[in-house]
PDB file of N, CA and C in Angstrom:
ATOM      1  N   UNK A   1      34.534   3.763  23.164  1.00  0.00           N
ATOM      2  CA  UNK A   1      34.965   2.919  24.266  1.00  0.00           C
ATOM      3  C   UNK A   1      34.090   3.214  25.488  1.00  0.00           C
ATOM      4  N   UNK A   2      33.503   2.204  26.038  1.00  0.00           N
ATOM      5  CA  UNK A   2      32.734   2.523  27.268  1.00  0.00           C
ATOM      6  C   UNK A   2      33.599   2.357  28.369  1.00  0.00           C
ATOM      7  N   UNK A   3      32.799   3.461  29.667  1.00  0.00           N
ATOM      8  CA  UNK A   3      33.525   3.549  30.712  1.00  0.00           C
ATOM      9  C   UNK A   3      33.005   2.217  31.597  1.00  0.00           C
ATOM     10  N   UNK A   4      33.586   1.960  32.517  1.00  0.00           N
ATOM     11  CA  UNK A   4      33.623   0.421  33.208  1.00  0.00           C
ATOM     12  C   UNK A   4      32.673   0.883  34.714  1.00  0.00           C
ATOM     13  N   UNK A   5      31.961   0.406  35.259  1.00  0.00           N
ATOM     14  CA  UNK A   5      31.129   1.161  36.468  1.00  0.00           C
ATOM     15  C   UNK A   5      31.218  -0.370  37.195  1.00  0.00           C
ATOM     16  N   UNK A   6      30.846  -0.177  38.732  1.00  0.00           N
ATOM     17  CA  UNK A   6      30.636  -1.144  39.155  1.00  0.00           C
ATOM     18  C   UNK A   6      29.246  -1.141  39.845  1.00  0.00           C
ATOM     19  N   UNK A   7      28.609  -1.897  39.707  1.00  0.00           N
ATOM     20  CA  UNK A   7      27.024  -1.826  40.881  1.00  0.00           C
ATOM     21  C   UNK A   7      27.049  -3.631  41.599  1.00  0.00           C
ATOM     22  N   UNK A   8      26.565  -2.762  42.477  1.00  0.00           N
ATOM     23  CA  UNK A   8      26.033  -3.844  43.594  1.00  0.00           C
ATOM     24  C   UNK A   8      24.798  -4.591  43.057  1.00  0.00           C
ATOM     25  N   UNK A   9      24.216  -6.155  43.440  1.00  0.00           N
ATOM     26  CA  UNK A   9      23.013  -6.679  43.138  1.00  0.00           C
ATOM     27  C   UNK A   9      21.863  -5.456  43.300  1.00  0.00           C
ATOM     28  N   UNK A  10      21.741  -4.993  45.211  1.00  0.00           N
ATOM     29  CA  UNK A  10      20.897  -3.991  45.027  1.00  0.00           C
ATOM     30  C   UNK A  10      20.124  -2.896  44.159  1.00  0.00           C
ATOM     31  N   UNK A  11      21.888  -2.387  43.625  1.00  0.00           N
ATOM     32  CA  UNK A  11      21.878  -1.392  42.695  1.00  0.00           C
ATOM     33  C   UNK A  11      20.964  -1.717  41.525  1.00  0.00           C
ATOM     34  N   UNK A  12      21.395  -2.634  40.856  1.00  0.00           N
ATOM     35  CA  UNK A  12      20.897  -3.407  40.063  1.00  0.00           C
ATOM     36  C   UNK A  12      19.552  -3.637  39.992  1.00  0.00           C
ATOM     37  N   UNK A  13      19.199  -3.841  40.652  1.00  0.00           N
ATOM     38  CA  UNK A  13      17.469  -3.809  40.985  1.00  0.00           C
ATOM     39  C   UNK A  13      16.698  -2.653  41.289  1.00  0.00           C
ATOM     40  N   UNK A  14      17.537  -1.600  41.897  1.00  0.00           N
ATOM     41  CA  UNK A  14      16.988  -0.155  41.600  1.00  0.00           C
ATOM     42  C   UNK A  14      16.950   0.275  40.284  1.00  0.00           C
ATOM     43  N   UNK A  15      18.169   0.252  39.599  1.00  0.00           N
ATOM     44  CA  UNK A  15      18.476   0.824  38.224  1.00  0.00           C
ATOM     45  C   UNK A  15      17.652   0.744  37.135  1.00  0.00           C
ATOM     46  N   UNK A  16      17.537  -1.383  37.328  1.00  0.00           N
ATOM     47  CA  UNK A  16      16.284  -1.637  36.311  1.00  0.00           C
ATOM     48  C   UNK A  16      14.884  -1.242  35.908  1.00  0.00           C
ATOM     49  N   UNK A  17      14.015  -0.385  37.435  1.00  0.00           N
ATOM     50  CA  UNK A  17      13.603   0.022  37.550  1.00  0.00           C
ATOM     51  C   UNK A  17      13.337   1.225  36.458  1.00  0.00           C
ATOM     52  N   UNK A  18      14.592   1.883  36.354  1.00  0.00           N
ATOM     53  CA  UNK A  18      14.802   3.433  35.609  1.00  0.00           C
ATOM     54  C   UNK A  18      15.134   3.419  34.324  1.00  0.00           C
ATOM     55  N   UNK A  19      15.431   2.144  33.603  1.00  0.00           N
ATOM     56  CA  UNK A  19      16.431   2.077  32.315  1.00  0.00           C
ATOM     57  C   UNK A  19      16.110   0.183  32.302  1.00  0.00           C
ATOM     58  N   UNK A  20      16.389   0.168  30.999  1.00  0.00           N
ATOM     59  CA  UNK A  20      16.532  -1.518  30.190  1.00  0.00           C
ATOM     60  C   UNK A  20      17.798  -1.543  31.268  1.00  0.00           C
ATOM     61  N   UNK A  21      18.115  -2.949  31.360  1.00  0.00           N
ATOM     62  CA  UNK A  21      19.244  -3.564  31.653  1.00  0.00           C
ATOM     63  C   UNK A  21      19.409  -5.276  31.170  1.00  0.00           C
ATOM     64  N   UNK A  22      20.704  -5.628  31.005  1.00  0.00           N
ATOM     65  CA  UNK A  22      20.536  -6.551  30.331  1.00  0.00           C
ATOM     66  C   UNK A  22      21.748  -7.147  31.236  1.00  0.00           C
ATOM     67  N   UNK A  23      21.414  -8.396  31.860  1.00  0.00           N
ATOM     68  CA  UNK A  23      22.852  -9.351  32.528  1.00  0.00           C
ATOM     69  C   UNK A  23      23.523  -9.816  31.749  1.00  0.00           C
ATOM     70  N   UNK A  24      24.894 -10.279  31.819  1.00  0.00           N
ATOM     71  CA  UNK A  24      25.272 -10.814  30.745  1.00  0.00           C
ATOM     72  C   UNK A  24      26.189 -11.937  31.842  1.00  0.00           C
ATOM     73  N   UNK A  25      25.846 -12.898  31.784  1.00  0.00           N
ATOM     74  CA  UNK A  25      26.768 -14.335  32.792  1.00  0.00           C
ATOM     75  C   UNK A  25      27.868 -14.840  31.901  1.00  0.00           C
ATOM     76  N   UNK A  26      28.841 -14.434  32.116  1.00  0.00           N
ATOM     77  CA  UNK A  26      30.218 -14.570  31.421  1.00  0.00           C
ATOM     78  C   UNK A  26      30.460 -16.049  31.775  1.00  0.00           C
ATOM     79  N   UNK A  27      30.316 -16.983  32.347  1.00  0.00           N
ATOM     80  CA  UNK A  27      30.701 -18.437  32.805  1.00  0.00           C
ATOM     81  C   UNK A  27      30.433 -18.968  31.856  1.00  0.00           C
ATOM     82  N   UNK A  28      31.517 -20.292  31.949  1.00  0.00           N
ATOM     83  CA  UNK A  28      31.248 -21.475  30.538  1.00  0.00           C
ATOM     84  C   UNK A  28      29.511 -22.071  31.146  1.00  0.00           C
ATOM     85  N   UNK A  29      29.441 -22.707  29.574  1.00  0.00           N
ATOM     86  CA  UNK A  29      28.030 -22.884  29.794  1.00  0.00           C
ATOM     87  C   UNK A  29      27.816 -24.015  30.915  1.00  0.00           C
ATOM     88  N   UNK A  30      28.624 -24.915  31.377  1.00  0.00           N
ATOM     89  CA  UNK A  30      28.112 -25.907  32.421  1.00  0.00           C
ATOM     90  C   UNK A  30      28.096 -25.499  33.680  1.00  0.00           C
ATOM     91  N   UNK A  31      28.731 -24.122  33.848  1.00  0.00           N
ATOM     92  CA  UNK A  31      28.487 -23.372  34.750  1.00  0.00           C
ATOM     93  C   UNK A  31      27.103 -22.610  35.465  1.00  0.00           C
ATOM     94  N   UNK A  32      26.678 -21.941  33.963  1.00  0.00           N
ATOM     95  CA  UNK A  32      25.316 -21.536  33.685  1.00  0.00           C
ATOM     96  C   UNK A  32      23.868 -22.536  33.603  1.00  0.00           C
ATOM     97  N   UNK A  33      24.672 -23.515  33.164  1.00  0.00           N
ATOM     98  CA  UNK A  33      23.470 -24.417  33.105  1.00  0.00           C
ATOM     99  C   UNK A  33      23.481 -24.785  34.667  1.00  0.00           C
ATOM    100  N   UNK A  34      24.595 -24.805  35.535  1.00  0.00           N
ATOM    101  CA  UNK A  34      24.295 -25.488  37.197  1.00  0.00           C
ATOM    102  C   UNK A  34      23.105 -24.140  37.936  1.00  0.00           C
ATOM    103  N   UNK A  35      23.310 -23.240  37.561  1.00  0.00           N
ATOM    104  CA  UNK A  35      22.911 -21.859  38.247  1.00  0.00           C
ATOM    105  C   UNK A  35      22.657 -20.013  38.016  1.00  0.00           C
ATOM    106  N   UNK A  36      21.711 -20.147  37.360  1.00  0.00           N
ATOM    107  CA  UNK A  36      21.966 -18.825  36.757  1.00  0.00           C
ATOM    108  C   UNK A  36      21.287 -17.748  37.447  1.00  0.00           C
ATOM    109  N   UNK A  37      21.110 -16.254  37.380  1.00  0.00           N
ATOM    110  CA  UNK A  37      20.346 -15.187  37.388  1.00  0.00           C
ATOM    111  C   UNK A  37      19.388 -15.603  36.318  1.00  0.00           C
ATOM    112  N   UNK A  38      18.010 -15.159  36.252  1.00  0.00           N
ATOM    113  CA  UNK A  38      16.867 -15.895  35.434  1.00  0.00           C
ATOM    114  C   UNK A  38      17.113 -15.003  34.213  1.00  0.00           C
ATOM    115  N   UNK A  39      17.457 -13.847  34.771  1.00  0.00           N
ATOM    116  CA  UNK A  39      17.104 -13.090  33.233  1.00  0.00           C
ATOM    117  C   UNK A  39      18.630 -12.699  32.403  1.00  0.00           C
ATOM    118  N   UNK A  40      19.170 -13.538  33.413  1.00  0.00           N
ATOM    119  CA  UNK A  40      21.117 -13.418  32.361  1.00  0.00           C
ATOM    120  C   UNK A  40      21.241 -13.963  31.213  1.00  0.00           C
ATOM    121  N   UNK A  41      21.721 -13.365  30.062  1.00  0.00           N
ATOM    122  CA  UNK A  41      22.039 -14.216  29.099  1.00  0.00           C
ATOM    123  C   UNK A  41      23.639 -14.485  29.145  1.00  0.00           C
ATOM    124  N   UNK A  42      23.513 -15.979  28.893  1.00  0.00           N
ATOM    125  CA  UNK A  42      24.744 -16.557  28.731  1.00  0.00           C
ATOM    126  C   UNK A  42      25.628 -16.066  27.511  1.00  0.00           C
ATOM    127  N   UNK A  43      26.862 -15.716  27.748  1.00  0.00           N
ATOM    128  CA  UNK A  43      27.708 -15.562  26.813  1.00  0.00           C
ATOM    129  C   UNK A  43      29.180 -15.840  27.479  1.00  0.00           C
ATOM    130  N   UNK A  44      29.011 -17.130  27.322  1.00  0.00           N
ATOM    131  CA  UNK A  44      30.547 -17.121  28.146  1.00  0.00           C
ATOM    132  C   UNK A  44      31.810 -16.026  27.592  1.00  0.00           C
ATOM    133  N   UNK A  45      32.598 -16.409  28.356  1.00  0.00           N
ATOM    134  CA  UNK A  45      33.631 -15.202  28.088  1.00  0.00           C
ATOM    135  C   UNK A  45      34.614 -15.788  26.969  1.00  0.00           C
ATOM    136  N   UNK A  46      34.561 -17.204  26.873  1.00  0.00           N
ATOM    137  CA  UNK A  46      35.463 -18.049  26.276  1.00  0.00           C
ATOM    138  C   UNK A  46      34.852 -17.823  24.669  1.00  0.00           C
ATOM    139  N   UNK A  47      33.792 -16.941  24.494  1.00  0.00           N
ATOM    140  CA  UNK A  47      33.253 -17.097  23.026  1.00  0.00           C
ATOM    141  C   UNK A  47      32.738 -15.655  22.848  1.00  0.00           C
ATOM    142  N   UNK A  48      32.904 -15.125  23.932  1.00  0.00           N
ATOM    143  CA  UNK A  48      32.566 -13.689  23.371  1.00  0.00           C
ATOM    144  C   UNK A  48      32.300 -12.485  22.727  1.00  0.00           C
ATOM    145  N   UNK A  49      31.215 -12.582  21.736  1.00  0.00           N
ATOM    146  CA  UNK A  49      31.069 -11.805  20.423  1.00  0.00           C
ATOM    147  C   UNK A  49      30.876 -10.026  20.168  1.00  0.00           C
ATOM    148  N   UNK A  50      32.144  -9.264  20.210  1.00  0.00           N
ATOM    149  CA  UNK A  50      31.909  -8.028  19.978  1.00  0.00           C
ATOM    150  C   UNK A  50      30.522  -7.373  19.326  1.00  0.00           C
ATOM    151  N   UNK A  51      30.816  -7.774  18.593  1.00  0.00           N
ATOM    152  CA  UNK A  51      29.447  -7.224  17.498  1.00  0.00           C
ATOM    153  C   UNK A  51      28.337  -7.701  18.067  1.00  0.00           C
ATOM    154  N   UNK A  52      27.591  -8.885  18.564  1.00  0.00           N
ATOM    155  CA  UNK A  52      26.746  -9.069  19.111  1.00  0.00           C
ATOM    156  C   UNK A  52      26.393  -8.492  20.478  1.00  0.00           C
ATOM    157  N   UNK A  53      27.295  -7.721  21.463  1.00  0.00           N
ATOM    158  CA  UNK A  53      27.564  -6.774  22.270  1.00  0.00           C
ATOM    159  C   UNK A  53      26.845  -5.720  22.050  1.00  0.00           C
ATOM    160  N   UNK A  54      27.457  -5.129  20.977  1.00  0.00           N
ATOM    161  CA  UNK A  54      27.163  -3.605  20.481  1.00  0.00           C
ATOM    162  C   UNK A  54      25.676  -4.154  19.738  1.00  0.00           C
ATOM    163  N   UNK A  55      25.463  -5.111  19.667  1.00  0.00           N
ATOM    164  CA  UNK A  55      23.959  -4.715  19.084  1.00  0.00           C
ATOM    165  C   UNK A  55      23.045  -4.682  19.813  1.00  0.00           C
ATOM    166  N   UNK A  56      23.405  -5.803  20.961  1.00  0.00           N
ATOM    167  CA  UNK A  56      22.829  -5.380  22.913  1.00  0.00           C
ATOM    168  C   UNK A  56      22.732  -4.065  23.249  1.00  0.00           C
ATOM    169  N   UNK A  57      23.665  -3.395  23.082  1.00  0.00           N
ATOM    170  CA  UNK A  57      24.075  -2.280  24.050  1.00  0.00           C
ATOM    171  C   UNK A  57      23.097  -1.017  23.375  1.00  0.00           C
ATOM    172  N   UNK A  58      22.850  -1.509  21.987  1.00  0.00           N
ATOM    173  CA  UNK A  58      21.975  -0.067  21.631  1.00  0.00           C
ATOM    174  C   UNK A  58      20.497  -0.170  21.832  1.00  0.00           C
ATOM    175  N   UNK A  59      19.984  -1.504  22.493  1.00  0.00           N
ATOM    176  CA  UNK A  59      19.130  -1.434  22.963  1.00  0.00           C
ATOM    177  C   UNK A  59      18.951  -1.595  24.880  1.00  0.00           C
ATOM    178  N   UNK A  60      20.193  -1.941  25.427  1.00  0.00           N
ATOM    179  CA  UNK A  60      19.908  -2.176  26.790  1.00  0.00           C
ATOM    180  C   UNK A  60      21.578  -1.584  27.518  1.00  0.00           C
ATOM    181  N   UNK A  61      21.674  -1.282  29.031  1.00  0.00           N
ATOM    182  CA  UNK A  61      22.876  -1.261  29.244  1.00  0.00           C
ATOM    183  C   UNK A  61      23.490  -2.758  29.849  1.00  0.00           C
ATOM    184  N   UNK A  62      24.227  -3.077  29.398  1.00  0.00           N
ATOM    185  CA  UNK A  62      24.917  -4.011  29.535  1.00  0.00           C
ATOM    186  C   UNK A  62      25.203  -4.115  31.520  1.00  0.00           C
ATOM    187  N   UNK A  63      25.351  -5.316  31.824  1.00  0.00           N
ATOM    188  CA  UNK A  63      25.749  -5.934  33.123  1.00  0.00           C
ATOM    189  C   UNK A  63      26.379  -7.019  33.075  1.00  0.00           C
ATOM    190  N   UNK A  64      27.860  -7.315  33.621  1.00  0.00           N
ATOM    191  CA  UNK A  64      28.490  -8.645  32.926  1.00  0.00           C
ATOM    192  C   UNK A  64      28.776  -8.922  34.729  1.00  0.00           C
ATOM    193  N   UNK A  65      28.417 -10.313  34.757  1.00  0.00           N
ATOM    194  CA  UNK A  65      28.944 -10.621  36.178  1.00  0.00           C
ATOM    195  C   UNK A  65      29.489 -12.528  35.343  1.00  0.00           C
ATOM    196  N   UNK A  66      30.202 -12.690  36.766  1.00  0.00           N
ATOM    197  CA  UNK A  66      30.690 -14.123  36.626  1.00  0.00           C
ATOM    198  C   UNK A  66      30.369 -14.552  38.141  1.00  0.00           C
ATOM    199  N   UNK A  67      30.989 -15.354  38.338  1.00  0.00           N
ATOM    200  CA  UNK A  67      30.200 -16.279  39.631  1.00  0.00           C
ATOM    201  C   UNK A  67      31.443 -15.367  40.988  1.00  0.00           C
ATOM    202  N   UNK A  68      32.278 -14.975  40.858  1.00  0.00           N
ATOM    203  CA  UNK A  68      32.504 -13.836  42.015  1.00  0.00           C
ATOM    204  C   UNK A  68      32.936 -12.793  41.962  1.00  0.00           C
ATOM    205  N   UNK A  69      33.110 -12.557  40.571  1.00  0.00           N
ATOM    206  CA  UNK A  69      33.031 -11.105  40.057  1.00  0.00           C
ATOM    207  C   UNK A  69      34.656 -11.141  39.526  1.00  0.00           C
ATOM    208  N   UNK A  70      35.533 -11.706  39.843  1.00  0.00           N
ATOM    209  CA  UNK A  70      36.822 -12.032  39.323  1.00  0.00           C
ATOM    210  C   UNK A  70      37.065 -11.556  38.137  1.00  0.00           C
ATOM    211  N   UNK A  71      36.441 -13.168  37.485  1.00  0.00           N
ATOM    212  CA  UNK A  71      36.695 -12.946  35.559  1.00  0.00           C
ATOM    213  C   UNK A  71      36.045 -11.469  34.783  1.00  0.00           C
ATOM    214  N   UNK A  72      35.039 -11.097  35.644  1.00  0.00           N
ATOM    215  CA  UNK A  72      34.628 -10.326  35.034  1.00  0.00           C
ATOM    216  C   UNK A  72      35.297  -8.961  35.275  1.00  0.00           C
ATOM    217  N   UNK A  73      35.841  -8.745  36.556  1.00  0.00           N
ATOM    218  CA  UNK A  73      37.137  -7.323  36.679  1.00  0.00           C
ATOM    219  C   UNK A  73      37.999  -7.655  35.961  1.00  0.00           C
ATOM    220  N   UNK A  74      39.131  -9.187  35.831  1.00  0.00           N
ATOM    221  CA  UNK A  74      39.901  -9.157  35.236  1.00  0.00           C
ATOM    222  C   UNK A  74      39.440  -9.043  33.586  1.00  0.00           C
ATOM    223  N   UNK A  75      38.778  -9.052  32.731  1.00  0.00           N
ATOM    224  CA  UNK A  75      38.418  -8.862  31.586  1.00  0.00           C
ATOM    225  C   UNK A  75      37.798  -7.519  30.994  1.00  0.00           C
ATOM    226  N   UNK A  76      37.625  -6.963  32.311  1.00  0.00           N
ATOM    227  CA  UNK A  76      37.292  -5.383  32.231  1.00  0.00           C
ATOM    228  C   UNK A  76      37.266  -4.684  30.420  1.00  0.00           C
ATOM    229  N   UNK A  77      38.692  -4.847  30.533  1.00  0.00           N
ATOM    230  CA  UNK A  77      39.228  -4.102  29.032  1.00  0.00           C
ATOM    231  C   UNK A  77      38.556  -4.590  27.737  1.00  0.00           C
ATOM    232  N   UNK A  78      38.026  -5.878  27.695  1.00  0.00           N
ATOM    233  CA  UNK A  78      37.304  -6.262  26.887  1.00  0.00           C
ATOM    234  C   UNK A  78      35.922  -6.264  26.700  1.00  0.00           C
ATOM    235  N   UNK A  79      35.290  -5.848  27.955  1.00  0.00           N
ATOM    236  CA  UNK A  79      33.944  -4.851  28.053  1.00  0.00           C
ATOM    237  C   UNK A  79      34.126  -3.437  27.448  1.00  0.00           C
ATOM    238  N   UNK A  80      35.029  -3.259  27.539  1.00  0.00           N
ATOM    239  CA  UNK A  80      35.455  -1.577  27.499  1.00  0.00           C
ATOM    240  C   UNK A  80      35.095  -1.505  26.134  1.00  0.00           C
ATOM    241  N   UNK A  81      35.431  -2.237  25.161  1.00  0.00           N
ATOM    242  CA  UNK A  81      35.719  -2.176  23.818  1.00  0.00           C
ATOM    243  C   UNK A  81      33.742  -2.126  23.046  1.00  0.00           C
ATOM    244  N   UNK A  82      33.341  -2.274  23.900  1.00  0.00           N
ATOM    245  CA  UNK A  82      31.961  -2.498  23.451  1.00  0.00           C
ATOM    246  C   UNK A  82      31.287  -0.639  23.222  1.00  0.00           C
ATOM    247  N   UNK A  83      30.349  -0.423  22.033  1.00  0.00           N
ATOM    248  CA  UNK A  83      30.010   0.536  21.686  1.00  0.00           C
ATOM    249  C   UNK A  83      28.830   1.234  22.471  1.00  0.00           C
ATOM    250  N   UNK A  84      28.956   1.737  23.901  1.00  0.00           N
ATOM    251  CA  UNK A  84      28.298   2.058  24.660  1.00  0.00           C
ATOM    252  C   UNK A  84      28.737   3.094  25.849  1.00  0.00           C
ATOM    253  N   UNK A  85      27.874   4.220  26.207  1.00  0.00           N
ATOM    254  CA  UNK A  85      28.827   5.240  27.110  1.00  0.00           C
ATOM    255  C   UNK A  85      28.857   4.214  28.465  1.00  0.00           C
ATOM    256  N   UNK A  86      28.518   3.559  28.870  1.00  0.00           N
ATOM    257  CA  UNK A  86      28.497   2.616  30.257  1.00  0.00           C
ATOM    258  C   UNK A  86      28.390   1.336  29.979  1.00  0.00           C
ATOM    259  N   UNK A  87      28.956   0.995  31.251  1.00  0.00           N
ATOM    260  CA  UNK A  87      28.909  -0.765  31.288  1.00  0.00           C
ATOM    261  C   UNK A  87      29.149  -0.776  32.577  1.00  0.00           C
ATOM    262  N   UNK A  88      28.721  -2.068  32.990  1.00  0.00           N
ATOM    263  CA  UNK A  88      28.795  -2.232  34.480  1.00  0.00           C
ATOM    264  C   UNK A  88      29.079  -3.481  35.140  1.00  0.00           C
ATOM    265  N   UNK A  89      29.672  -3.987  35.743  1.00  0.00           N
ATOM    266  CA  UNK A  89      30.271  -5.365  36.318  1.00  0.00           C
ATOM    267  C   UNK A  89      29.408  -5.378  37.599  1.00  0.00           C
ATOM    268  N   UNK A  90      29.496  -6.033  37.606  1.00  0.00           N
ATOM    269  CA  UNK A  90      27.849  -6.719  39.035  1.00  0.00           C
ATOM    270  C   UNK A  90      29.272  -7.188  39.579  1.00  0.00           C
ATOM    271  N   UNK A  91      28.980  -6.081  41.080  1.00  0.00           N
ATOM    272  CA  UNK A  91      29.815  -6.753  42.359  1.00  0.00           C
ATOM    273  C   UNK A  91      29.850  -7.808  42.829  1.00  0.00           C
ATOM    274  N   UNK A  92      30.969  -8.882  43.117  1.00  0.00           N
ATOM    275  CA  UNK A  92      30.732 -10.043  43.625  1.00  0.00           C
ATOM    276  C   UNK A  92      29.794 -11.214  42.764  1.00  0.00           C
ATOM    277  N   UNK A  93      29.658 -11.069  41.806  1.00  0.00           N
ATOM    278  CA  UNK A  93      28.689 -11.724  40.419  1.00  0.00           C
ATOM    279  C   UNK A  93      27.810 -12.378  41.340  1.00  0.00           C
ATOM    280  N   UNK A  94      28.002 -13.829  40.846  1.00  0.00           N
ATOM    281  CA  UNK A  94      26.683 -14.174  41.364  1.00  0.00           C
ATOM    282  C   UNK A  94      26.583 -15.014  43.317  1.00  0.00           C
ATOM    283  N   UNK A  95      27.618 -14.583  43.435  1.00  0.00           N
ATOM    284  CA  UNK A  95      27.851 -14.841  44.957  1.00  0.00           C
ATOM    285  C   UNK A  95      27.107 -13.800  45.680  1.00  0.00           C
ATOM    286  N   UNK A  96      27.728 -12.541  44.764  1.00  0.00           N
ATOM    287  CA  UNK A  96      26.612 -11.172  45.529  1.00  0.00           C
ATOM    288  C   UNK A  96      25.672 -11.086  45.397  1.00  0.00           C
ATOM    289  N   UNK A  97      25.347 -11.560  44.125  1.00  0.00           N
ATOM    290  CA  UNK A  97      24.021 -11.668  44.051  1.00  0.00           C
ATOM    291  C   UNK A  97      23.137 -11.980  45.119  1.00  0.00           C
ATOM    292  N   UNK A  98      23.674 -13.551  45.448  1.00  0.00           N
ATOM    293  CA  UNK A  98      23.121 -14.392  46.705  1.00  0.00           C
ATOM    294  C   UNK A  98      23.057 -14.122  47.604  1.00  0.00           C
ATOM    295  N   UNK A  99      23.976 -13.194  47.816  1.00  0.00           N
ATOM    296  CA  UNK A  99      24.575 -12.382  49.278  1.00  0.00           C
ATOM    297  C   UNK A  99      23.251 -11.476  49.472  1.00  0.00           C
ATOM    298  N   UNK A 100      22.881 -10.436  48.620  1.00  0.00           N
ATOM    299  CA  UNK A 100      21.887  -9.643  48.596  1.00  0.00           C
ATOM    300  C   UNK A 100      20.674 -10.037  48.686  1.00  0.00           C
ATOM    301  N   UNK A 101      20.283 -11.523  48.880  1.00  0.00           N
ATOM    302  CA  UNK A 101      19.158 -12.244  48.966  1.00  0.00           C
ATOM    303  C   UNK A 101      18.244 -12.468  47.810  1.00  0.00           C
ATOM    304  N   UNK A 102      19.023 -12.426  46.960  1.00  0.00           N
ATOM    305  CA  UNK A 102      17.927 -12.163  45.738  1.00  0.00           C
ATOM    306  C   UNK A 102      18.341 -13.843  44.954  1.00  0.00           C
ATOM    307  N   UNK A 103      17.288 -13.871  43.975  1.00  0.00           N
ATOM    308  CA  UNK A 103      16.889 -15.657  44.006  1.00  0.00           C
ATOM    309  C   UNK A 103      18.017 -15.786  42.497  1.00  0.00           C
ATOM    310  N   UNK A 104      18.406 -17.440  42.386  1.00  0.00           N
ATOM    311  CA  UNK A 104      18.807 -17.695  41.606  1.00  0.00           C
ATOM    312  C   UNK A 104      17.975 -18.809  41.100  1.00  0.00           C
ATOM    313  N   UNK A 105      18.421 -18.943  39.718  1.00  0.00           N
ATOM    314  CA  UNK A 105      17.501 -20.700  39.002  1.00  0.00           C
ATOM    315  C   UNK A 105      18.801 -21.681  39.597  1.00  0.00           C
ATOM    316  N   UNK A 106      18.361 -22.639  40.352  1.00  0.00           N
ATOM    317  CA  UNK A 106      19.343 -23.660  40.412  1.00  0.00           C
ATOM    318  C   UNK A 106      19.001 -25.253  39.533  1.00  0.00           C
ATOM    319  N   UNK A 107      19.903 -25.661  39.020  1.00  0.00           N
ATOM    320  CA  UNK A 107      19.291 -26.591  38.438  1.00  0.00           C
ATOM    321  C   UNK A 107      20.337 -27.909  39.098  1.00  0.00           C
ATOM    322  N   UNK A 108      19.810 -29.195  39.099  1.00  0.00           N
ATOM    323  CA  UNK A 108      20.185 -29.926  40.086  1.00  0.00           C
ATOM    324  C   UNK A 108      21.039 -30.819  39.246  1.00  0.00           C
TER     325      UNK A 108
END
């Protein structure tokens, strides 16, 4: 069971630096398709594949944000379940993101 961490966008961009990291944008896909982080992979939360998780996680640490970080605290427990000593919820998802000045893909 992994422990649940929280990082800031900032953080996030230091970290990557030091270690793989991998976003993971929990929003349904018409969500994702309006606006994403470039290097997030979509996995909405509504389809969410354990096993495909854990096969992420043994190559990258996982980062799950949603568009204000909500769905992704409230679902916490179901990150947890993933086969990895860490995981991490991106503060404020992708609002913080924005907040922190850092760019998104917008699509029109």
């Amino acid at each position: 069971m992994a422990k649940i961490f929280e990082i800031t966008a900032n953080q996030f961009v230091n970290l990557a630096k030091e270690q793989p990291l991998q976003l993971i944008d929990i929003r349904e896909p018409n969500e994702y398709a309006s606006e994403n982080i470039a290097s997030a992979l979509s996995m909405p939360l509504s389809q969410l594949d354990i096993n495909q998780l854990n096969a992420l996680a043994q190559e990258k640490t996982l980062v799950f944000h949603c568009l204000s970080g909500m769905r992704t605290f409230n679902n916490a427990s179901r990150f947890a379940e993933v086969n990895a000593a860490e995981i991490f919820i991106l503060t404020g998802g992708l609002n913080g993101w924005k907040r922190s000045g850092l760019v998104t893909v917008v699509n029109p």
